[in-house]
C-alpha atoms as a PDB file:
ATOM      1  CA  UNK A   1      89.949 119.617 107.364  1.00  0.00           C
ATOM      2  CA  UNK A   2      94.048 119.287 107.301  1.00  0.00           C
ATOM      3  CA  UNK A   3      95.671 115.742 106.495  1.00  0.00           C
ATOM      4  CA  UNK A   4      98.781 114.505 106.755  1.00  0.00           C
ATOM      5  CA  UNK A   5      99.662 111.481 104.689  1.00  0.00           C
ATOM      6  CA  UNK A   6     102.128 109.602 106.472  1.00  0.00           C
ATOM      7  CA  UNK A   7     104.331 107.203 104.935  1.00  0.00           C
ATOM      8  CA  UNK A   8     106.735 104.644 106.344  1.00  0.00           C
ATOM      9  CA  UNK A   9     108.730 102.402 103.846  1.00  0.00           C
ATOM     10  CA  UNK A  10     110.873  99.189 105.607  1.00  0.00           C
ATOM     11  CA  UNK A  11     113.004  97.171 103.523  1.00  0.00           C
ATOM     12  CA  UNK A  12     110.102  94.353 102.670  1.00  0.00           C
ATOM     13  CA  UNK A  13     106.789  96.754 102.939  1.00  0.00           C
ATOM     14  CA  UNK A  14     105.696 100.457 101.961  1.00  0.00           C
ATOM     15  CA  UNK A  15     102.622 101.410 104.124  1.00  0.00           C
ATOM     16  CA  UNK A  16     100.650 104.695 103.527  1.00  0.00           C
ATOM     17  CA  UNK A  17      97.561 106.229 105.488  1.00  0.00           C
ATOM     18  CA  UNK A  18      96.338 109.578 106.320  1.00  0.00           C
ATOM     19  CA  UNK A  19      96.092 111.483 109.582  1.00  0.00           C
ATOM     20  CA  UNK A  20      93.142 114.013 110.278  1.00  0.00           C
ATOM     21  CA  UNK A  21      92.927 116.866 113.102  1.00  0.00           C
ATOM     22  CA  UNK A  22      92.278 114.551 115.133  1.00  0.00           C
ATOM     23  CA  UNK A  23      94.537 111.961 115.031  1.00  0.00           C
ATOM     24  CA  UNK A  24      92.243 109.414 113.299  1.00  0.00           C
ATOM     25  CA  UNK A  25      94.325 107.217 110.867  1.00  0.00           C
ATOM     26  CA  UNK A  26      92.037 106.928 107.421  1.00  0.00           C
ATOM     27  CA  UNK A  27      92.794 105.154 103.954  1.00  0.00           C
ATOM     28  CA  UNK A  28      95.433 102.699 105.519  1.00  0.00           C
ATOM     29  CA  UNK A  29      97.318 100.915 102.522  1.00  0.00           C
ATOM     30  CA  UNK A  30     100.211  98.280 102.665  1.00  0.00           C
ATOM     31  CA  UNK A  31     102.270  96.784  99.693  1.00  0.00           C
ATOM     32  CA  UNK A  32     105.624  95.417  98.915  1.00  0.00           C
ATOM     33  CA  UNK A  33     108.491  97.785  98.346  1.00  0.00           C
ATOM     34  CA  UNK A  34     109.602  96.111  95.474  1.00  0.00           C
ATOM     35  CA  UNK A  35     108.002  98.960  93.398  1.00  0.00           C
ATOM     36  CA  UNK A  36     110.611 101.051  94.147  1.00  0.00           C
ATOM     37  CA  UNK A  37     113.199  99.707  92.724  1.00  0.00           C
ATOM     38  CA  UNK A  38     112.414 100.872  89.085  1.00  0.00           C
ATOM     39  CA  UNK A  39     113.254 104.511  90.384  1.00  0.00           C
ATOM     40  CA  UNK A  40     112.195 105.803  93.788  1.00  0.00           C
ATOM     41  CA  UNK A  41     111.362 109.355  92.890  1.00  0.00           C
ATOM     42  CA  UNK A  42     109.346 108.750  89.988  1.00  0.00           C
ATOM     43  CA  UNK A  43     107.714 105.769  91.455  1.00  0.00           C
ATOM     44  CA  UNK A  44     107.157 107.605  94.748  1.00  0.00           C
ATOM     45  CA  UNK A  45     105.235 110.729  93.313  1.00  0.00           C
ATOM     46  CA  UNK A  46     103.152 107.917  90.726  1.00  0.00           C
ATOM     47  CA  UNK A  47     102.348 106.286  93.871  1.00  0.00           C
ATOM     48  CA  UNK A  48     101.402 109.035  96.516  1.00  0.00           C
ATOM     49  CA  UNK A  49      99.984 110.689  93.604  1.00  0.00           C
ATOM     50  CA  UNK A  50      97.476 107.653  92.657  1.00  0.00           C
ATOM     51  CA  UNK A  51      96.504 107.632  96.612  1.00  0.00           C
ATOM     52  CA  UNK A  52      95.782 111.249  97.304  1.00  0.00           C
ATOM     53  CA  UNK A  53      93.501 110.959  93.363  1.00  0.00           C
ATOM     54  CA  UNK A  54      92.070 107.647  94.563  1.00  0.00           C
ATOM     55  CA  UNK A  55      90.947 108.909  98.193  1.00  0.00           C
ATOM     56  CA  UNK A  56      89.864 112.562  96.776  1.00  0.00           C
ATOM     57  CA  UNK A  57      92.498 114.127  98.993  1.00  0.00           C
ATOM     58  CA  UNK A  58      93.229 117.187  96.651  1.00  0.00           C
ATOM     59  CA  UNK A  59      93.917 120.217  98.551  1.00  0.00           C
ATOM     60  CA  UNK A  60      93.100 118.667 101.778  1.00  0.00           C
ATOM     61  CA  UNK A  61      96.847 117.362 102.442  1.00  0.00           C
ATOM     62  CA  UNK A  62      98.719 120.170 104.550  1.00  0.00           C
ATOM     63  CA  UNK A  63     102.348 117.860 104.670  1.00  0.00           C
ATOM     64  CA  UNK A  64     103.865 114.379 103.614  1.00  0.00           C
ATOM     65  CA  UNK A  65     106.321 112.468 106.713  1.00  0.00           C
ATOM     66  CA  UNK A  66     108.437 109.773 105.051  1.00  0.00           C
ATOM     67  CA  UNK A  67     110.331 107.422 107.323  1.00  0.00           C
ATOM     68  CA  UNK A  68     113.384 105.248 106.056  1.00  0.00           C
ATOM     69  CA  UNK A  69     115.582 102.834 107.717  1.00  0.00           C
ATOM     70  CA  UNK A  70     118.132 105.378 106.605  1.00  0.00           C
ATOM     71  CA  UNK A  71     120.459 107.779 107.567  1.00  0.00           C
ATOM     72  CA  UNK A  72     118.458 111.574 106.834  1.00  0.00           C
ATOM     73  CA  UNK A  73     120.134 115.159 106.554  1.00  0.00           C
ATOM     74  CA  UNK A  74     119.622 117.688 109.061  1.00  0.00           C
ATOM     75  CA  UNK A  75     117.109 119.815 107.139  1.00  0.00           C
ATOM     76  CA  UNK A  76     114.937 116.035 106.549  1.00  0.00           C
ATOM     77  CA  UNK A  77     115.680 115.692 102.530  1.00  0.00           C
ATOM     78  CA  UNK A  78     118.436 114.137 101.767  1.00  0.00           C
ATOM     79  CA  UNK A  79     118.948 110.115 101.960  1.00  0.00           C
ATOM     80  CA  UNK A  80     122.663 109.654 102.698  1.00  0.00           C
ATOM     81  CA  UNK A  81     122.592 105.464 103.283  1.00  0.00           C
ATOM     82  CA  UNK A  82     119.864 103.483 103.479  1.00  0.00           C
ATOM     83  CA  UNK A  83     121.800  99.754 103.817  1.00  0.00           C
ATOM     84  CA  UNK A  84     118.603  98.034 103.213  1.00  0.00           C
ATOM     85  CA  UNK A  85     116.946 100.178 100.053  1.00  0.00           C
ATOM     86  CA  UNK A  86     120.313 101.341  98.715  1.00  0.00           C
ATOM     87  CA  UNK A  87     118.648 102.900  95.674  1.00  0.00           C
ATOM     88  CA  UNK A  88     117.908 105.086  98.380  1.00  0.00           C
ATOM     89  CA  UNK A  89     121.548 106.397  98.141  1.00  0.00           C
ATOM     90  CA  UNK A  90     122.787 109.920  98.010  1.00  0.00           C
ATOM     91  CA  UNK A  91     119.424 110.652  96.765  1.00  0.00           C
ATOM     92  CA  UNK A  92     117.508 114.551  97.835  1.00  0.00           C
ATOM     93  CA  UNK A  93     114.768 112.437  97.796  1.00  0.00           C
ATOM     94  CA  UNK A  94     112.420 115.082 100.053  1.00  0.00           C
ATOM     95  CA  UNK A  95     113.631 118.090  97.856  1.00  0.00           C
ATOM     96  CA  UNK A  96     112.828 116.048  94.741  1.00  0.00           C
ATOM     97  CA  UNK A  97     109.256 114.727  95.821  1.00  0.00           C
ATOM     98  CA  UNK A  98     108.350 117.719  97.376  1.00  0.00           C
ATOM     99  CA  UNK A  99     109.148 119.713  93.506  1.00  0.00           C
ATOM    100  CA  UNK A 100     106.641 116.836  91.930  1.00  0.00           C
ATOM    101  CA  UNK A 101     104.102 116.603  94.783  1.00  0.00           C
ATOM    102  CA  UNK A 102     103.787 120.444  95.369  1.00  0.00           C
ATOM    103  CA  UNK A 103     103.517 119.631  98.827  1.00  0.00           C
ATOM    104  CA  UNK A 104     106.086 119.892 102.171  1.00  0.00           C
ATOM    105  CA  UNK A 105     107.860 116.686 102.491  1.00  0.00           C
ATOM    106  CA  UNK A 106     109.744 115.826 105.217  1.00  0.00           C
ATOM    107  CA  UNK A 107     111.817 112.579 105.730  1.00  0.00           C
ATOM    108  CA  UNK A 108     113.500 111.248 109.191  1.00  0.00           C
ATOM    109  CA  UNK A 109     114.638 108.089 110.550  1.00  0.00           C
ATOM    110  CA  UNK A 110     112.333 105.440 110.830  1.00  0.00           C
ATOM    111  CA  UNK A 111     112.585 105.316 114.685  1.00  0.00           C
ATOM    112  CA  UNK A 112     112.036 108.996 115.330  1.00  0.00           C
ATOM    113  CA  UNK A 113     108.748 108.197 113.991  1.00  0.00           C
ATOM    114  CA  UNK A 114     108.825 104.916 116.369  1.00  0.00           C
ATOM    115  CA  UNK A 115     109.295 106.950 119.193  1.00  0.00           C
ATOM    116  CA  UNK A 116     106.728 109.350 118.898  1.00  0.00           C
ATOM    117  CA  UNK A 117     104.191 107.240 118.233  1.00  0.00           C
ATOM    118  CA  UNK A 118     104.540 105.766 121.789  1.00  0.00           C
ATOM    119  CA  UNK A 119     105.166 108.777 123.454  1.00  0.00           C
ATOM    120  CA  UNK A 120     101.740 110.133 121.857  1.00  0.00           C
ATOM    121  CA  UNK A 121     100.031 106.843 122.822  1.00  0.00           C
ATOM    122  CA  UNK A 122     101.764 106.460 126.121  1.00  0.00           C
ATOM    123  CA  UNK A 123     101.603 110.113 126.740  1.00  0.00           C
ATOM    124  CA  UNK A 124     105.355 110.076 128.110  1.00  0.00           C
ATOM    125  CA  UNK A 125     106.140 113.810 128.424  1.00  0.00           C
ATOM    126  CA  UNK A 126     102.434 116.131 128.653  1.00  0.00           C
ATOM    127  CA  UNK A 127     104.845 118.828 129.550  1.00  0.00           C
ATOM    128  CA  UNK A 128     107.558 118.402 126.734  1.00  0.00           C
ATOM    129  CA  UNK A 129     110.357 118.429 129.599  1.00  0.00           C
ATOM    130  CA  UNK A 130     111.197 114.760 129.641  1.00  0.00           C
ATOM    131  CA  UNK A 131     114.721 112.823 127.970  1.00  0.00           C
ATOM    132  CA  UNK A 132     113.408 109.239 126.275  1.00  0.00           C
ATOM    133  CA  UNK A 133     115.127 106.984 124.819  1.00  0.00           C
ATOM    134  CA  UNK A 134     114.187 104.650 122.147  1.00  0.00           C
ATOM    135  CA  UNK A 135     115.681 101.002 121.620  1.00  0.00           C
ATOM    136  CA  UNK A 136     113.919  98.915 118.903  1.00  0.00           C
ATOM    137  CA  UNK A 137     115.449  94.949 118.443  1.00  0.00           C
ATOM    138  CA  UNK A 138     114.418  93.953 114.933  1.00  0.00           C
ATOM    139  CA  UNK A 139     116.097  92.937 112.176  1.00  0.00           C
ATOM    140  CA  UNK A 140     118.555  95.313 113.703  1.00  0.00           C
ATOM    141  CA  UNK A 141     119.259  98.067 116.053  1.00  0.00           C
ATOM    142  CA  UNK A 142     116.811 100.880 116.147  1.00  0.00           C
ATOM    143  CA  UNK A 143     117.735 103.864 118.776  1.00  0.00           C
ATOM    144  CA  UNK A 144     115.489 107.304 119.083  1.00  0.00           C
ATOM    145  CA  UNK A 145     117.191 109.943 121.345  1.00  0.00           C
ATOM    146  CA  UNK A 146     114.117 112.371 122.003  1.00  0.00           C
ATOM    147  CA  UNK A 147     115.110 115.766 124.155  1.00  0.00           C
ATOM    148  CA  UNK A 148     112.277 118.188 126.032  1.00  0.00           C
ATOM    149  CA  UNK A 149     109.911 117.760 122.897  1.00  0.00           C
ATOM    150  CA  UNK A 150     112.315 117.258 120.203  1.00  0.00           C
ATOM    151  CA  UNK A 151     114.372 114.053 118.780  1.00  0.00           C
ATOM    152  CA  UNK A 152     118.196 114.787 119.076  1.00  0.00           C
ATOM    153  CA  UNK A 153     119.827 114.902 115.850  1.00  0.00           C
ATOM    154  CA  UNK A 154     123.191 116.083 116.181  1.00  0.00           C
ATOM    155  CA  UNK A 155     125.440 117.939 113.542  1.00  0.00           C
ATOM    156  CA  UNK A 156     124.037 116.182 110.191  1.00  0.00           C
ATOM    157  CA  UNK A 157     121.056 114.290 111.082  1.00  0.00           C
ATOM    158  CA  UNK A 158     123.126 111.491 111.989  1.00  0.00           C
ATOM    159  CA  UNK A 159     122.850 110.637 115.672  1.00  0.00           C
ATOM    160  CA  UNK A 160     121.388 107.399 117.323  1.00  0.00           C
ATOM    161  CA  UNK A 161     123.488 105.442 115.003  1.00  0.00           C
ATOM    162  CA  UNK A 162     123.881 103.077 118.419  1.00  0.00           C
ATOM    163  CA  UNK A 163     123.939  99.704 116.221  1.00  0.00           C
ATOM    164  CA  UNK A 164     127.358 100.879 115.377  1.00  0.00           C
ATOM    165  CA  UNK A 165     129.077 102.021 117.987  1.00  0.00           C
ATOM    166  CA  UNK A 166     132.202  99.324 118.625  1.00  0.00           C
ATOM    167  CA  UNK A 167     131.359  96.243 120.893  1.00  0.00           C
ATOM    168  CA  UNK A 168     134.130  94.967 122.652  1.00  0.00           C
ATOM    169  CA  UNK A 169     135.530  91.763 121.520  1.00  0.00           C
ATOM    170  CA  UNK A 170     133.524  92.021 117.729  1.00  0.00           C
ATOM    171  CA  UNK A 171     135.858  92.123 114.382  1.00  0.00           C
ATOM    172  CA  UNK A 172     133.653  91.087 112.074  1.00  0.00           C
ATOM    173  CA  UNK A 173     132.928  93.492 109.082  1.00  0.00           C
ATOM    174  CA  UNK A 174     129.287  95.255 109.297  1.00  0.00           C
ATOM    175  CA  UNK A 175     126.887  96.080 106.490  1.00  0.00           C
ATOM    176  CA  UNK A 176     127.880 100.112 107.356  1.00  0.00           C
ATOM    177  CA  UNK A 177     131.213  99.520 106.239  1.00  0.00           C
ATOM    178  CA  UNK A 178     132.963  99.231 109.468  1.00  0.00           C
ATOM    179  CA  UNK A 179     133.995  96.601 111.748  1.00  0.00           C
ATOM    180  CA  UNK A 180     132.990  95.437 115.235  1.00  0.00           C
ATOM    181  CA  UNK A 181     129.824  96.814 115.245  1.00  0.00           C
ATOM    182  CA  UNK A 182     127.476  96.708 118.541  1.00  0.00           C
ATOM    183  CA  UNK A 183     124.691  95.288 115.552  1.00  0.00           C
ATOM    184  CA  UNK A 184     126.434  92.547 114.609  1.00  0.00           C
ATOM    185  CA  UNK A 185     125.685  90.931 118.264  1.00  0.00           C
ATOM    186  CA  UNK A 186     122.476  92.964 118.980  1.00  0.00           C
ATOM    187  CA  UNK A 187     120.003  92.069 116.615  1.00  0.00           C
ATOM    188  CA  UNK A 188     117.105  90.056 115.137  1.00  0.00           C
ATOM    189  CA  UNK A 189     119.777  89.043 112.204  1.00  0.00           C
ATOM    190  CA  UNK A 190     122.376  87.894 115.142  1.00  0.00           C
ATOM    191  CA  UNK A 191     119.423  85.553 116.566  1.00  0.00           C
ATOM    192  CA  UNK A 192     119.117  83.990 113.803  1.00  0.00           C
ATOM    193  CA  UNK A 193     122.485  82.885 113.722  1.00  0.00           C
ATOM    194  CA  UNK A 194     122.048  81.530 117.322  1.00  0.00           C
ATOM    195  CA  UNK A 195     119.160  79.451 116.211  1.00  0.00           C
ATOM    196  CA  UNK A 196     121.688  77.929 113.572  1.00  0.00           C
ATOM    197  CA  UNK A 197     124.415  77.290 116.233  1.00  0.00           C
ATOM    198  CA  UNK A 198     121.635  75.347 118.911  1.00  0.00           C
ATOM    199  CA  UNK A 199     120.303  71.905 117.926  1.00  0.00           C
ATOM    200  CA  UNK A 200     117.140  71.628 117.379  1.00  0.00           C
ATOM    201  CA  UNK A 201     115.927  74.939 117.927  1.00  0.00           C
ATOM    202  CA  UNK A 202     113.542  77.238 115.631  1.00  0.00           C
ATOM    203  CA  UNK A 203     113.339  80.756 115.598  1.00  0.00           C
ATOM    204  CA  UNK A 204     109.211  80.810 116.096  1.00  0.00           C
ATOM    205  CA  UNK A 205     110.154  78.779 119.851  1.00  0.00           C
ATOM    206  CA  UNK A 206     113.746  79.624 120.479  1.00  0.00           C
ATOM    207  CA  UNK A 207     112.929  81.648 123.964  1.00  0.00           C
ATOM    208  CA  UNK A 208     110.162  79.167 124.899  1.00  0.00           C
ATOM    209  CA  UNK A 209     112.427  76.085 124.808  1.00  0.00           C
ATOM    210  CA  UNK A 210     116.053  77.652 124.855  1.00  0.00           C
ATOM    211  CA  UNK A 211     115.898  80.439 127.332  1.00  0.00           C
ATOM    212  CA  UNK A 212     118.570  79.161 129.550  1.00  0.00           C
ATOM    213  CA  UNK A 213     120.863  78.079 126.447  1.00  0.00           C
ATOM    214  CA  UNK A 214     124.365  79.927 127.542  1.00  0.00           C
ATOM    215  CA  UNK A 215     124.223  81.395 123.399  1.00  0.00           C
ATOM    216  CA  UNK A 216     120.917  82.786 124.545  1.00  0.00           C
ATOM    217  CA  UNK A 217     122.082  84.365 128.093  1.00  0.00           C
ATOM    218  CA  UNK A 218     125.020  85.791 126.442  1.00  0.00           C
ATOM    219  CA  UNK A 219     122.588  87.222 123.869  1.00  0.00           C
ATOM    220  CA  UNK A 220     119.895  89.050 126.079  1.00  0.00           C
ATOM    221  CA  UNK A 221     123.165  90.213 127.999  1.00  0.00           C
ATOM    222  CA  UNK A 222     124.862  91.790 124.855  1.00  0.00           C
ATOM    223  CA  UNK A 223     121.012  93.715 124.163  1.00  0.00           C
ATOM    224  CA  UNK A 224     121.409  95.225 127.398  1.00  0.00           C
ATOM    225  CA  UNK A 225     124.458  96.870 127.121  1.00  0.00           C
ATOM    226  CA  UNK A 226     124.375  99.305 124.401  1.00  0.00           C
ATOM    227  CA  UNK A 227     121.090 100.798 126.018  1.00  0.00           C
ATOM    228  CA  UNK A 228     123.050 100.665 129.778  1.00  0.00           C
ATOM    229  CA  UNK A 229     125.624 103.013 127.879  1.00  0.00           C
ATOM    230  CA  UNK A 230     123.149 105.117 126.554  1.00  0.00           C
ATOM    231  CA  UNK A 231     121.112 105.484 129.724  1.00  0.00           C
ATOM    232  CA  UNK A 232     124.270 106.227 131.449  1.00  0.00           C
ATOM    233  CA  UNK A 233     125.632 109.095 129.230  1.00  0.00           C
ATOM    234  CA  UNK A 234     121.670 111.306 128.810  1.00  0.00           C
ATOM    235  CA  UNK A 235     120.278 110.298 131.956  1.00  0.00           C
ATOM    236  CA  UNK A 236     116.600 109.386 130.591  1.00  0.00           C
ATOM    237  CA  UNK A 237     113.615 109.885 132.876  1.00  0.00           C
ATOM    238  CA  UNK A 238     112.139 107.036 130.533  1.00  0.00           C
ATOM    239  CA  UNK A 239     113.886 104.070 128.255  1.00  0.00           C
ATOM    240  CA  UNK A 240     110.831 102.857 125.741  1.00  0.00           C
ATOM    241  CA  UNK A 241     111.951  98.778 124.452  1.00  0.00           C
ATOM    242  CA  UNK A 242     110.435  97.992 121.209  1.00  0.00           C
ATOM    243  CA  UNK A 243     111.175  95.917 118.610  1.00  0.00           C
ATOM    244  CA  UNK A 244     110.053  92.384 117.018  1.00  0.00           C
ATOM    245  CA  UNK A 245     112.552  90.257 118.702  1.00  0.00           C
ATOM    246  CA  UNK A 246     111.538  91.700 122.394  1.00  0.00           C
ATOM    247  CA  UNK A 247     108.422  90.588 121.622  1.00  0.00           C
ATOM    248  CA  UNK A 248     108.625  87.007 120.536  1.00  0.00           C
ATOM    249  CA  UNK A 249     107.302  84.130 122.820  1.00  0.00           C
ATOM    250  CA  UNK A 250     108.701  83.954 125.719  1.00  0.00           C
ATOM    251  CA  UNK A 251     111.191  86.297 125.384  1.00  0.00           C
ATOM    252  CA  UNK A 252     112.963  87.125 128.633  1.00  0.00           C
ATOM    253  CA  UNK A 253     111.799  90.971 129.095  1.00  0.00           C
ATOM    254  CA  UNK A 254     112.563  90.881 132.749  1.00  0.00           C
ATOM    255  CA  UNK A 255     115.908  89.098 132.698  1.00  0.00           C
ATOM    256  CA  UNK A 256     116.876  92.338 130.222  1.00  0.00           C
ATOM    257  CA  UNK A 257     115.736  94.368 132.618  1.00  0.00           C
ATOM    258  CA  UNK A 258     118.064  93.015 135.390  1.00  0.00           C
ATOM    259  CA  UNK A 259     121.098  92.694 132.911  1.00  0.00           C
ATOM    260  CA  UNK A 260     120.137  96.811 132.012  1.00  0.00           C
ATOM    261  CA  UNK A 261     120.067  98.089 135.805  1.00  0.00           C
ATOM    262  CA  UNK A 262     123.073  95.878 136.846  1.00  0.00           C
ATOM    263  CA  UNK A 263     125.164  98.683 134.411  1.00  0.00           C
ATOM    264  CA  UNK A 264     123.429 101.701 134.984  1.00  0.00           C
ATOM    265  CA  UNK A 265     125.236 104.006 136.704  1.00  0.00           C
ATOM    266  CA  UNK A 266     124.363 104.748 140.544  1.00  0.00           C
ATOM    267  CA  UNK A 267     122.543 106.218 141.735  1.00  0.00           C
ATOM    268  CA  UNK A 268     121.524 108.061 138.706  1.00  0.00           C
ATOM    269  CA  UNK A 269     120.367 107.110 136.111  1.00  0.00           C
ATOM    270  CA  UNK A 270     119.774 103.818 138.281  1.00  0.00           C
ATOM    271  CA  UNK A 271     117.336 105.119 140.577  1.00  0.00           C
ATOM    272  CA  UNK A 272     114.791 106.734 139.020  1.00  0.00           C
ATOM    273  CA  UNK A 273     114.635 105.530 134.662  1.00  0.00           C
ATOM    274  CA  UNK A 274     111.569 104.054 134.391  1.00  0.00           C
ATOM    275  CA  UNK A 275     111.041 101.638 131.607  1.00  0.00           C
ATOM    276  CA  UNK A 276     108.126 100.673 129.294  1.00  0.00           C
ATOM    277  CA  UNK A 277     107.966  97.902 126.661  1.00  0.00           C
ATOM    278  CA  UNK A 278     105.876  99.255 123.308  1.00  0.00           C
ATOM    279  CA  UNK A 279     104.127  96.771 121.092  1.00  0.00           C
ATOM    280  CA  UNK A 280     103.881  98.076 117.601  1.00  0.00           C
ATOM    281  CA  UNK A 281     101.628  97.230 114.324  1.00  0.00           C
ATOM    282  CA  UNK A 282     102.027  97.946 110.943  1.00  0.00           C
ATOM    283  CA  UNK A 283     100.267 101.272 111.426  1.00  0.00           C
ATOM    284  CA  UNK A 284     102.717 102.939 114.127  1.00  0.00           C
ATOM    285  CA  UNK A 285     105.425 104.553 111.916  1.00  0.00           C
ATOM    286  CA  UNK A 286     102.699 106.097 109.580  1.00  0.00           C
ATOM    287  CA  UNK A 287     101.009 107.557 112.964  1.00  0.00           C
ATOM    288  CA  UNK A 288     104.401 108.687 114.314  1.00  0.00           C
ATOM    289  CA  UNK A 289     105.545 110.995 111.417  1.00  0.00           C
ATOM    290  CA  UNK A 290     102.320 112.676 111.564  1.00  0.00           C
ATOM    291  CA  UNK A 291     102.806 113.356 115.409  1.00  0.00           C
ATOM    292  CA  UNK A 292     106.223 114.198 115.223  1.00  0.00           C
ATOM    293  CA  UNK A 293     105.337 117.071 112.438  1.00  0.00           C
ATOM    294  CA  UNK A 294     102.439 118.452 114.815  1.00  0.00           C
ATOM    295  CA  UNK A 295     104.538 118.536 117.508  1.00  0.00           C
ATOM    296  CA  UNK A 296     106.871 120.508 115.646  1.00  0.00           C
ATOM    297  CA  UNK A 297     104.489 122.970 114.419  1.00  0.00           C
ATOM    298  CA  UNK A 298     103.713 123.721 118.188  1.00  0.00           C
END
């Protein structure tokens, strides 16, 4: 039997399991990410190392998917920013592991691996000949482009950066260095703000007792609109909506729906996108690096 270990580290949590032939998830493991901090490659291989030992997984591992909240070289080894782990930095951190490890490493955004775990579970494209977009509201802006079988990457490894593309009427300065960013407005950190600004309110029970708050409106409108423009420049067949905030009580799923299809473009991609909202667990970025590599290999 082949493995893959699949590994999926988030600003608060590293999570680790392993993937068999037949996409059975074994040897699940969560712990804080603070670890890493001491230095990431030589904590990393100590770490991976200890698991595959622990779980008698020598020679049985066939490749290692690593998933950052980062932005990943083209050839899935080099770390160029990660704003949340920036020890991360600059760092050939698949290169590096794989020279310790003696194993293929391969690193990608953490949302490619989003994404293909719900097209795998959702079984959105049987025949690899579908465009899907991913959109995942959390702390911030998550976006997966995924094209006939394969995530879009563009020139360096750098596309789907759609958290910072510039939102009309936004100056403030952004944790990526430049101003105006669509993030700023769209995002689990902007809600929290919101919950600051409305009397009263908490974050746990801000949609079940402040959905018609004008702060709140304004807010499911401004989530809309960077997936409209999206949708209207790749023409999706399907738009997956993921993400922690979307899935907080009461939030207003099909009021973003109506503020999405009120600026798609007519009568394509208008007519026919069809949307589905994707629940995740602390499992689904582990799962989705190991798809994404077997799909590859096909």
């Amino acid at each position: 039997m082949t493995n893959i270990i699949g590994i999926d580290i988030g600003g608060t949590n590293f999570r680790i399991g392993t993937i068999d032939d037949q996409d059975q998830l074994h040897h699940f493991e969560q712990r804080p990410i603070g670890f890493i901090s001491k230095g990431p490659v030589e904590q990393l291989v100590k770490v991976i190392g200890g698991y595959i030992r622990t779980h008698g997984l020598d020679d049985q591992v066939e490749h290692i998917t690593i998933g950052l909240p980062s932005i990943v070289s083209k050839d899935k080894s080099y770390v160029y920013s990660t704003p949340n782990l920036p020890v991360l930095n600059e760092l050939d951190l698949g290169n590096l592991l794989s020279q310790e490890l003696n194993l293929p490493v391969y690193i990608d955004r953490d949302v490619n691996f989003l994404l293909y775990h719900d097209i795998h579970k959702m079984e959105l494209d049987p025949d690899r000949d579908q465009t899907i977009l991913g959109f995942y509201y959390g702390t911030g802006l998550g976006n997966a482009i995924y094209i006939q079988g394969r995530s879009y990457q563009g020139s360096h490894g750098a596309a789907g950066e759609l958290g910072h593309i510039p939102f009309p009427g936004v100056t403030a300065a952004c944790g990526c260095g430049n101003s105006g960013c669509a993030e700023l407005l769209c995002s689990g950190k902007r809600l929290t703000e919101l919950v600051a600004m409305i009397p009263g309110a908490r974050i746990e029970s801000i949609f079940s007792q402040h959905q018609t708050h004008p702060l709140l409106l304004e807010y499911v409108q401004n989530l809309a609109m960077p997936i409209a423009t999206e949708a209207n420049i790749l023409d999706p067949d399907t738009i997956v909506l993921g993400g922690g905030v979307l899935f907080m009580t009461d939030f207003p799923k099909e009021t973003l729906l109506e503020e999405i299809r009120k600026r798609l473009r007519k009568p394509f991609p208008y007519r026919t996108v069809k949307f589905v909202f994707a629940a995740h667990n602390q499992q689904s970025g582990v799962l989705g690096g190991a798809y994404l590599i077997k799909q590859r290999s096909r």
